[in-house]
C-alpha atoms as a PDB file:
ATOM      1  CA  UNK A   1      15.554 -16.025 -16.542  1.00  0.00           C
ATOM      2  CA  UNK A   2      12.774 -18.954 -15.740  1.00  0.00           C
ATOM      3  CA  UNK A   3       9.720 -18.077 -13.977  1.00  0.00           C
ATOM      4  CA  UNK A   4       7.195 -20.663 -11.906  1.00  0.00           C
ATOM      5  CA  UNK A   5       4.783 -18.266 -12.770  1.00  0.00           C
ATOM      6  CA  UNK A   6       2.850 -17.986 -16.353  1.00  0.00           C
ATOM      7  CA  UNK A   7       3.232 -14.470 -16.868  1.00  0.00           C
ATOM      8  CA  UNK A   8       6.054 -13.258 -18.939  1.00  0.00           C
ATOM      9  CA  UNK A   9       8.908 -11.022 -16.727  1.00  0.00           C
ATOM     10  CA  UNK A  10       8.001  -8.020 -19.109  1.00  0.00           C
ATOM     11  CA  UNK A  11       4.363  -7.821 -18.308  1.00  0.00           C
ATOM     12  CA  UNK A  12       5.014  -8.620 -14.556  1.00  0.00           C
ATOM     13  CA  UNK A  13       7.258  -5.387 -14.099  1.00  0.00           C
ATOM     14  CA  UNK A  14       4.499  -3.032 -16.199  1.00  0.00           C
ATOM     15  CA  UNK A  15       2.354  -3.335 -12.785  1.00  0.00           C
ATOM     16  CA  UNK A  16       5.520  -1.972 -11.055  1.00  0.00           C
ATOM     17  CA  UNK A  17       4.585   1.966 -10.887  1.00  0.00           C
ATOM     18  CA  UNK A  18       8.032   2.581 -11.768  1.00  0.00           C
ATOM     19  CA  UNK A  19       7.586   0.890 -14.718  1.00  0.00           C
ATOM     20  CA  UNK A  20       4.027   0.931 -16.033  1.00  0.00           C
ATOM     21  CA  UNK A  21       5.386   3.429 -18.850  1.00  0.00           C
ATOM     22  CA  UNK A  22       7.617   1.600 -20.604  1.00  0.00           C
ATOM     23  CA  UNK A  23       7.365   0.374 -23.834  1.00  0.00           C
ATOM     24  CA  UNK A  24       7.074  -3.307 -24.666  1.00  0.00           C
ATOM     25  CA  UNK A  25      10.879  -3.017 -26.189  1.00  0.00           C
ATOM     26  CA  UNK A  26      11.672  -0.545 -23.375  1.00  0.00           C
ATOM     27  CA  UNK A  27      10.803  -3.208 -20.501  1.00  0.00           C
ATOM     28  CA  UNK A  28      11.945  -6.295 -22.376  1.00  0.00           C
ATOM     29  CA  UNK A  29      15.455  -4.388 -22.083  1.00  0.00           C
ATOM     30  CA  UNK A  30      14.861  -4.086 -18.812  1.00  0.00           C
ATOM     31  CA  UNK A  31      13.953  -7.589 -18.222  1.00  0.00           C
ATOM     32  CA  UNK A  32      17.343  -8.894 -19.118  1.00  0.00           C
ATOM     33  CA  UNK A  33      18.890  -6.842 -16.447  1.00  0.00           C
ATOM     34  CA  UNK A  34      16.624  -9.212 -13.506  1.00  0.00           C
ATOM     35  CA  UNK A  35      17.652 -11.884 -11.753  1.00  0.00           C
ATOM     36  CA  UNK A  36      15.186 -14.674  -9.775  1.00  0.00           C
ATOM     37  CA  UNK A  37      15.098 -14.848  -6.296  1.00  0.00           C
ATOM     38  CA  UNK A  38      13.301 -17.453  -3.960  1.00  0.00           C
ATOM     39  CA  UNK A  39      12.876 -17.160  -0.613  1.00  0.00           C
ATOM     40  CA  UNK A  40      11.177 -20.273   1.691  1.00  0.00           C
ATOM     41  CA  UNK A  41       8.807 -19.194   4.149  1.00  0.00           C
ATOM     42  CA  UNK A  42       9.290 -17.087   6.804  1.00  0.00           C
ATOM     43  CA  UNK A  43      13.029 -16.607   5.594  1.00  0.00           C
ATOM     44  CA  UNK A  44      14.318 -12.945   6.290  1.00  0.00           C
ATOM     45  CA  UNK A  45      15.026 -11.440   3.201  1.00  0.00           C
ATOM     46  CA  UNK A  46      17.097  -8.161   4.452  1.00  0.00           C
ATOM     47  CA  UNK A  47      17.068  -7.139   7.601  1.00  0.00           C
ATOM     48  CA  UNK A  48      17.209  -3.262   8.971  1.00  0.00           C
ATOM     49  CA  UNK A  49      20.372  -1.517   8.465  1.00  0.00           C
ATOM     50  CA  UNK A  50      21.684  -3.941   6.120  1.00  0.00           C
ATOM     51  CA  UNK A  51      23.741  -2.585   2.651  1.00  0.00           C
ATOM     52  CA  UNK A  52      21.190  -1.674  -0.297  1.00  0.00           C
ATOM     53  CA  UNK A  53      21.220  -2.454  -3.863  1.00  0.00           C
ATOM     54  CA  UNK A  54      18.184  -4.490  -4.935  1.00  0.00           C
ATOM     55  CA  UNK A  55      14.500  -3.087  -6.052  1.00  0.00           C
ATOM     56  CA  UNK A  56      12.311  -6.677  -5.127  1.00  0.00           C
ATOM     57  CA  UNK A  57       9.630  -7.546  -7.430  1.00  0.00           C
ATOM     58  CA  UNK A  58       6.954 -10.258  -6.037  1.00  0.00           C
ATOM     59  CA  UNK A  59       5.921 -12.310  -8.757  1.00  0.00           C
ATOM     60  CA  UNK A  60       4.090 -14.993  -6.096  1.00  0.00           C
ATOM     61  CA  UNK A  61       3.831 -15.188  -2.553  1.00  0.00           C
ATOM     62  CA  UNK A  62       3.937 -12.641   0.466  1.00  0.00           C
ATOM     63  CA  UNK A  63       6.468 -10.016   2.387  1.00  0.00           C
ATOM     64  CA  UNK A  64       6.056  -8.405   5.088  1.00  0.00           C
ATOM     65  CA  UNK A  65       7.769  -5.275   6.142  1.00  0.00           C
ATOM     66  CA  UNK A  66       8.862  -4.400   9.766  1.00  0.00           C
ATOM     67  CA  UNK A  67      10.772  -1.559  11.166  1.00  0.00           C
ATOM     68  CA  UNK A  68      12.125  -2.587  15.233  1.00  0.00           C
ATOM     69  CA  UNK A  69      12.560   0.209  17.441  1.00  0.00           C
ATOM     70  CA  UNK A  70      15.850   0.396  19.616  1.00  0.00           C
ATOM     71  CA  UNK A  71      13.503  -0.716  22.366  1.00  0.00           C
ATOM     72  CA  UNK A  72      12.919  -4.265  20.573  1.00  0.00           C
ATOM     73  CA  UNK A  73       9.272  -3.073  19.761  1.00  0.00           C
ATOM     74  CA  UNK A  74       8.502  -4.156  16.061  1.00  0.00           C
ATOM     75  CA  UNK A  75       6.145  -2.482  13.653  1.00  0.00           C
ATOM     76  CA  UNK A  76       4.370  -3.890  10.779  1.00  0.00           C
ATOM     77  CA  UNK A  77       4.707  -1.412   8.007  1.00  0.00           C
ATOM     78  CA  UNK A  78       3.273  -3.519   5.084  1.00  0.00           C
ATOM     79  CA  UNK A  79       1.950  -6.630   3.470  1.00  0.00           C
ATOM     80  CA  UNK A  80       2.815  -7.253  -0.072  1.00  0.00           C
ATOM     81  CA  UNK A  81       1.875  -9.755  -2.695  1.00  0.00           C
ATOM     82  CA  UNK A  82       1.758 -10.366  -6.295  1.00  0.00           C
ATOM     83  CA  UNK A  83       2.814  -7.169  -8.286  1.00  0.00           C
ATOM     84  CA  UNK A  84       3.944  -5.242  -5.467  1.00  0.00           C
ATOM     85  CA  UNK A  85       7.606  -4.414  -4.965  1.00  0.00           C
ATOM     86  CA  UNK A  86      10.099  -3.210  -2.202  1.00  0.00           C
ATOM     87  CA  UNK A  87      13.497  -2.081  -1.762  1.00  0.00           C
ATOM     88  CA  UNK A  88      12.778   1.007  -4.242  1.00  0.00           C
ATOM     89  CA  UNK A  89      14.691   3.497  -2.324  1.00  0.00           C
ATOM     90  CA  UNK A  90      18.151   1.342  -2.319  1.00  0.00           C
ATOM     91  CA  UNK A  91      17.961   2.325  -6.562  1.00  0.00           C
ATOM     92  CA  UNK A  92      18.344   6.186  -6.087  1.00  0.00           C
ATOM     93  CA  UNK A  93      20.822   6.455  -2.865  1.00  0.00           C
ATOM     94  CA  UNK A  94      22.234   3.182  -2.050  1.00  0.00           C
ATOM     95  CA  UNK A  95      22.032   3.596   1.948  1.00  0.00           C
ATOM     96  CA  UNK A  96      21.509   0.864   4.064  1.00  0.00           C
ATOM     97  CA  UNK A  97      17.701  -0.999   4.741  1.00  0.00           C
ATOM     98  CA  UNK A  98      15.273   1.232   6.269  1.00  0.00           C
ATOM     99  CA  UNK A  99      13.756  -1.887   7.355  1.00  0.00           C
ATOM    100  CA  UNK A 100      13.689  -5.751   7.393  1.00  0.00           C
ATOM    101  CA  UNK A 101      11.643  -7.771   4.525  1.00  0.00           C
ATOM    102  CA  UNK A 102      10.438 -11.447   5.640  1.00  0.00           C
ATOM    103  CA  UNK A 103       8.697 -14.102   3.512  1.00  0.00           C
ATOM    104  CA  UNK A 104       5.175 -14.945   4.743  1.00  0.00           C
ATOM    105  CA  UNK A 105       4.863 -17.583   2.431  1.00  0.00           C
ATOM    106  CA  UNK A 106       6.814 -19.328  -0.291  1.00  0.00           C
ATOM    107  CA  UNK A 107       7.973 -16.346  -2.268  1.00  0.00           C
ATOM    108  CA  UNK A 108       9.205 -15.695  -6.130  1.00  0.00           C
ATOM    109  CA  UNK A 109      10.848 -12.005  -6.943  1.00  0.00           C
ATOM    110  CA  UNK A 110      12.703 -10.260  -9.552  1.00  0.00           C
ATOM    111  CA  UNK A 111      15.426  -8.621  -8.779  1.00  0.00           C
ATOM    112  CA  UNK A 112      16.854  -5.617 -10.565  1.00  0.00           C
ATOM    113  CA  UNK A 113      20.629  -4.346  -9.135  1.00  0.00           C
ATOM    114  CA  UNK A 114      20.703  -0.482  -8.676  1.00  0.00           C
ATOM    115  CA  UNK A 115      24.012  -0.594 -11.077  1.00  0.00           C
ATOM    116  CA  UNK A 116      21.968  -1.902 -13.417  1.00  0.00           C
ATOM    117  CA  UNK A 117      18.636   0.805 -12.900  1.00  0.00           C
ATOM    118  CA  UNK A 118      21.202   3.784 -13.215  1.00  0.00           C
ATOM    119  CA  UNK A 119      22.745   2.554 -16.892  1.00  0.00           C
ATOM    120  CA  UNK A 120      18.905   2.024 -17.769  1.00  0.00           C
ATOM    121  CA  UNK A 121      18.064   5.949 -16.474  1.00  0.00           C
ATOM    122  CA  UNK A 122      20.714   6.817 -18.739  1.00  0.00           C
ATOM    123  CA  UNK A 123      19.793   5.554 -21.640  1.00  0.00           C
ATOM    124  CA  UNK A 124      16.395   6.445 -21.089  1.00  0.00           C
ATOM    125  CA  UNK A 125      16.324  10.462 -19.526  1.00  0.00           C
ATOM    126  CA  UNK A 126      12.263  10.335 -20.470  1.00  0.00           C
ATOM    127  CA  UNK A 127      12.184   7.601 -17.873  1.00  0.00           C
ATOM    128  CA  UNK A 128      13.340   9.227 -14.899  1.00  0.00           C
ATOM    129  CA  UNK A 129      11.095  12.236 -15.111  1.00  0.00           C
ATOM    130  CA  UNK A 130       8.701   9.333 -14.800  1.00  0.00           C
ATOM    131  CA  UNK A 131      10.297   8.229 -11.440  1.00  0.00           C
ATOM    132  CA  UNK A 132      10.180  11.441 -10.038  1.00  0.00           C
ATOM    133  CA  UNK A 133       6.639  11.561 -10.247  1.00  0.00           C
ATOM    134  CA  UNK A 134       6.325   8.049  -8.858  1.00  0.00           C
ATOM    135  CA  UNK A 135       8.436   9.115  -5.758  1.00  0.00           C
ATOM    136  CA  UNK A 136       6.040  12.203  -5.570  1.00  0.00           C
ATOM    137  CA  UNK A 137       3.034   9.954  -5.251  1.00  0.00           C
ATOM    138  CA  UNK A 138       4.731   7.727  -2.529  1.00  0.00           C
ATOM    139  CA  UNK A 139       5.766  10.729  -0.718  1.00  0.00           C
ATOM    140  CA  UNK A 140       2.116  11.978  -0.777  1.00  0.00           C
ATOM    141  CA  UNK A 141       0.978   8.432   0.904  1.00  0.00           C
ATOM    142  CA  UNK A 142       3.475   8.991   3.587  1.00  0.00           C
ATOM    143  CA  UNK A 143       2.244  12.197   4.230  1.00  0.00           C
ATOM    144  CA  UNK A 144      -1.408  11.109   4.271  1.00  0.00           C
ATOM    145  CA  UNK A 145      -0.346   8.175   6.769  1.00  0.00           C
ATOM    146  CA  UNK A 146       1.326  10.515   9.432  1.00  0.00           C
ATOM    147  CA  UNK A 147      -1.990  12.846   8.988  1.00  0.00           C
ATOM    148  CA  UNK A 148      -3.915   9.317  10.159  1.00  0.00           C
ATOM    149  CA  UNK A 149      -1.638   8.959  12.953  1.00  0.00           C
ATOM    150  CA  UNK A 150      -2.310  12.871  14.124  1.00  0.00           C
ATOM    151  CA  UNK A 151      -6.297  13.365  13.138  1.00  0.00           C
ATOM    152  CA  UNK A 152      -7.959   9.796  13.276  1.00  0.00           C
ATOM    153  CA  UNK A 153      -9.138   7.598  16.235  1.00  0.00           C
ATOM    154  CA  UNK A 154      -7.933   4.506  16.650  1.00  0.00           C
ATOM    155  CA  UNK A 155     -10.898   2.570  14.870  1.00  0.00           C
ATOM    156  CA  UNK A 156     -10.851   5.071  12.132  1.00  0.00           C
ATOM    157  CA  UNK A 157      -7.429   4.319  11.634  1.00  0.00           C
ATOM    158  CA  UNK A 158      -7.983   0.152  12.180  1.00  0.00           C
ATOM    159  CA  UNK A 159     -11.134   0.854   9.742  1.00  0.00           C
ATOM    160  CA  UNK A 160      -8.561   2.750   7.170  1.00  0.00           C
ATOM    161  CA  UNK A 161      -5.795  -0.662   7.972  1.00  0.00           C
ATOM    162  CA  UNK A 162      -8.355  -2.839   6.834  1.00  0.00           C
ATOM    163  CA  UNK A 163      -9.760  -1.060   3.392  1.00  0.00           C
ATOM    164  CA  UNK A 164      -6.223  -0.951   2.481  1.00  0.00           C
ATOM    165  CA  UNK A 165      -5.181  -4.199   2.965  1.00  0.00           C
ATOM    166  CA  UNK A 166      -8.911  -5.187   1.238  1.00  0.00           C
ATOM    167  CA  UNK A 167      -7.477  -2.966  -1.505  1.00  0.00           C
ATOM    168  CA  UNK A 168      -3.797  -4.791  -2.236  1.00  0.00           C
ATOM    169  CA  UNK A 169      -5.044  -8.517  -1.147  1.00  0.00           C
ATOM    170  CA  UNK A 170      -8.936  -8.500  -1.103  1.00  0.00           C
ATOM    171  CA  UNK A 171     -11.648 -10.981  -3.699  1.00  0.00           C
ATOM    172  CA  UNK A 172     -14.677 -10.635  -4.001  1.00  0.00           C
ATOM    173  CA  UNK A 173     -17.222 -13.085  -1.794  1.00  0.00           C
ATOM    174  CA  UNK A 174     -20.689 -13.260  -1.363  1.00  0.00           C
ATOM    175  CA  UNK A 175     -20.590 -11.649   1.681  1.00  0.00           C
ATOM    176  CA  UNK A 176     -18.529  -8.419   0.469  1.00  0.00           C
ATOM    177  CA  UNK A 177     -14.640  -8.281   0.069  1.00  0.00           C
ATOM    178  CA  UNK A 178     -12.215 -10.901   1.912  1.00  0.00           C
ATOM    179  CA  UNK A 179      -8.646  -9.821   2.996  1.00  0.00           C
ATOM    180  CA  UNK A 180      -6.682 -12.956   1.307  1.00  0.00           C
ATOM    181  CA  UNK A 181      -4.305 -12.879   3.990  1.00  0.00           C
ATOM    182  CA  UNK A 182      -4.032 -14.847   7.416  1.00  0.00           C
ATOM    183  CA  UNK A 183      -3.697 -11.597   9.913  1.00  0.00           C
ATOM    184  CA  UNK A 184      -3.686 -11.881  13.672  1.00  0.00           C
ATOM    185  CA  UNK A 185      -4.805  -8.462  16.327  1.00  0.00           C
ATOM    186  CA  UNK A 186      -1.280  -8.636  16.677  1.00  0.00           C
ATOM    187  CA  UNK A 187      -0.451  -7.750  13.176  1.00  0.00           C
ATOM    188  CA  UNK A 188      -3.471  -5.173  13.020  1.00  0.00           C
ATOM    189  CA  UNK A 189      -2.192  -3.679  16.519  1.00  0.00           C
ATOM    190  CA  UNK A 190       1.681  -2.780  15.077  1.00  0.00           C
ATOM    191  CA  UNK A 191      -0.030  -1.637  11.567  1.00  0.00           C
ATOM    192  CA  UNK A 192      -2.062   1.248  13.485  1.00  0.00           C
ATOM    193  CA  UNK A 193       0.421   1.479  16.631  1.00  0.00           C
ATOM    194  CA  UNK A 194      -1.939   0.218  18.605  1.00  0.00           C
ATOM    195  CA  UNK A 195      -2.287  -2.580  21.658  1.00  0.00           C
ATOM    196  CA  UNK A 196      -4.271  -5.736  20.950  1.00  0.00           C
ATOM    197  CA  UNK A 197      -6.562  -5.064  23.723  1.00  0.00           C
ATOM    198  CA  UNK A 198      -7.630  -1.745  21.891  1.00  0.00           C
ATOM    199  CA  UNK A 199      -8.199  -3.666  18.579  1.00  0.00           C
ATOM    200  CA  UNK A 200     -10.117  -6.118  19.754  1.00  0.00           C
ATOM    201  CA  UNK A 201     -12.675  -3.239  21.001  1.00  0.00           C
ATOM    202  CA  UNK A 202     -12.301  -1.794  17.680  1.00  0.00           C
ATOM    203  CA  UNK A 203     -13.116  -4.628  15.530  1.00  0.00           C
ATOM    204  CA  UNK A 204     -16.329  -5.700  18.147  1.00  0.00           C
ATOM    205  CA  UNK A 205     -17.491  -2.073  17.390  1.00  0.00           C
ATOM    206  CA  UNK A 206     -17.550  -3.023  13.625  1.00  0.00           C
ATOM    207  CA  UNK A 207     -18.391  -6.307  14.087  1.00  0.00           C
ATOM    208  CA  UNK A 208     -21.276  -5.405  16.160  1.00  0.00           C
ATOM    209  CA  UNK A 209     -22.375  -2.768  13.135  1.00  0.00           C
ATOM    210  CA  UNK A 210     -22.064  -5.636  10.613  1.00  0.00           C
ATOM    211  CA  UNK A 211     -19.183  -3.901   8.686  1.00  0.00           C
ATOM    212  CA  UNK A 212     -17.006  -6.650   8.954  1.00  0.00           C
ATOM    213  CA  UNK A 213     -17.227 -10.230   9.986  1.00  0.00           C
ATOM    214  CA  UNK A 214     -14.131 -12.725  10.824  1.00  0.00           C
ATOM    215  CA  UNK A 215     -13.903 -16.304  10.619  1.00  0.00           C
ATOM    216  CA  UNK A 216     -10.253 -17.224  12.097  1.00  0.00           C
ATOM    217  CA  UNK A 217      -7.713 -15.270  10.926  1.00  0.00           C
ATOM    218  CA  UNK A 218      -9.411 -14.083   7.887  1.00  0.00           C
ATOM    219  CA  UNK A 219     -11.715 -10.910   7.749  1.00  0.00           C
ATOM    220  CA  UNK A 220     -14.365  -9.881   5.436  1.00  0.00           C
ATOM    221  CA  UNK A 221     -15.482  -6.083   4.459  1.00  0.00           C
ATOM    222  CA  UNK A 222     -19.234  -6.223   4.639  1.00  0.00           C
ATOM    223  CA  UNK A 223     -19.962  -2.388   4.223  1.00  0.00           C
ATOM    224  CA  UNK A 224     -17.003  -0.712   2.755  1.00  0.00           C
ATOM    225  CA  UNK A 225     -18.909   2.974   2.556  1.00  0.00           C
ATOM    226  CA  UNK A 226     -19.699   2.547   6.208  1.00  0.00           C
ATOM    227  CA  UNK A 227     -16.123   2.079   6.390  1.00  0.00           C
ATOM    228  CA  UNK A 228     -14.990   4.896   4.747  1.00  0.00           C
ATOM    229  CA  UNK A 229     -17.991   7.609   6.340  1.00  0.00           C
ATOM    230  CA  UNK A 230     -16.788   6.513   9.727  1.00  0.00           C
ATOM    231  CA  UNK A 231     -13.190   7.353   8.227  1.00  0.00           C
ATOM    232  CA  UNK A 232     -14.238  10.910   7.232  1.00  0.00           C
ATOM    233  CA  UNK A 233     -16.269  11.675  10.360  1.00  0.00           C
ATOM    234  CA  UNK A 234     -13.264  10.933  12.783  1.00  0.00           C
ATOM    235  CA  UNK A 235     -11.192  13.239  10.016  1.00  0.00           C
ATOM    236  CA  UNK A 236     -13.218  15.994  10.646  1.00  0.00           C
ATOM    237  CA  UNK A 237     -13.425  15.572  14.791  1.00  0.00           C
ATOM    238  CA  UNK A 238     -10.360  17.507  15.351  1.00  0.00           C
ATOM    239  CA  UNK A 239      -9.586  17.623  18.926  1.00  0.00           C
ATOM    240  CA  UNK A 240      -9.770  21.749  20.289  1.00  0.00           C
ATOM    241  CA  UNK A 241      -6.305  23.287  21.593  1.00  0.00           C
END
């Protein structure tokens, strides 16, 4: 296995939540089971519905994750970079994609086959105790998404889009924290099921506050606490029935 990037395969899975337990022996066993995978630009990596199999492990470059309604209307799930990984599920049930992955840029993985992840449970029963509470935790972020969808206003929940997103891809700047990525209202509107129109008005109400500033496609968190009070104030406005 050859790498473009510096780090060594073992260390790059131990930022994999699934793996951040093993042992240096443990996940240079592991290691030998992965296979590199490139994938130019804007090349589709799975698409929904297709078989399962692979966990994807982004050692450089950017995926995005879509789900497209039967009605042709797309939503943009995620954006992932360096040290995140996809495709999890496929290890533990082997159904088909439960959505499409697409390069955003130039893009290096590992790969690890789900043939391969079951021998490695076996020989390891510690380890999958360990998985199970990593699926917990992911379950527990799906179930505080839906709650955004139910209890917060649509800037709360464009305010909540863009923390995040300064969380996985943000660097620190003079000005505060910039998103690293090259997002459009478009991307921003099928993040938060939203139309464009509504996040423009959104991001002039935090523009206009100085919580944020764009230049282009890029945006910059000025005042993340403002951010996050406005969060918790729309959180507790629940509407009366």
């Amino acid at each position: 296995m050859k790498l473009s990037s510096q780090s060594s395969p073992a260390r790059i899975i131990k930022s994999v939540p699934f793996f951040n337990k093993l042992n240096p022996q443990e996940a240079a066993a592991l290691t030998d089971r992965m296979v590199v995978r490139t994938f130019g630009s804007d090349r589709v990596i799975f698409h929904h519905g297709d078989p399962g199999g692979l966990l994807y492990i982004i050692v450089q470059g950017k995926v995005k994750i879509t789900h497209t309604t039967a009605e042709g209307q797309e939503a943009l799930l995620a954006i992932l970079g360096a040290g995140d990984f996809f495709g999890e599920l496929a290890l533990l049930d082997d159904s088909p994609r439960s959505a499409t992955a697409e390069a955003v840029s130039e893009t290096e993985t590992l790969t690890l086959h789900r043939e391969e992840f079951i021998q490695f449970i076996r020989g390891n029963p510690d380890f999958s105790l360990h998985v199970l509470h990593t699926l917990a935790q992911h379950i527990r972020r799906l179930n505080s998404q839906l709650s955004d969808v139910f209890f917060l206003d649509l800037p709360a929940r464009v305010a909540r889009t863009l923390l995040l997103l300064a969380e996985q891809h943000g660097r620190s700047v003079p000005e505060g924290t910039l998103i690293d990525l090259m997002l459009t209202q478009t991307d921003l509107a099928e993040m938060t099921g939203a139309t464009r129109v509504s996040i423009n008005k959104s991001l002039g109400l935090f523009r206009r506050a100085n919580w944020i500033s764009t230049k282009g496609r890029k945006f910059t968190i000025r005042n993340t606490q403002a951010l996050q009070d406005y969060i918790q104030v729309s959180g507790r406005t629940v509407p009366n029935h």
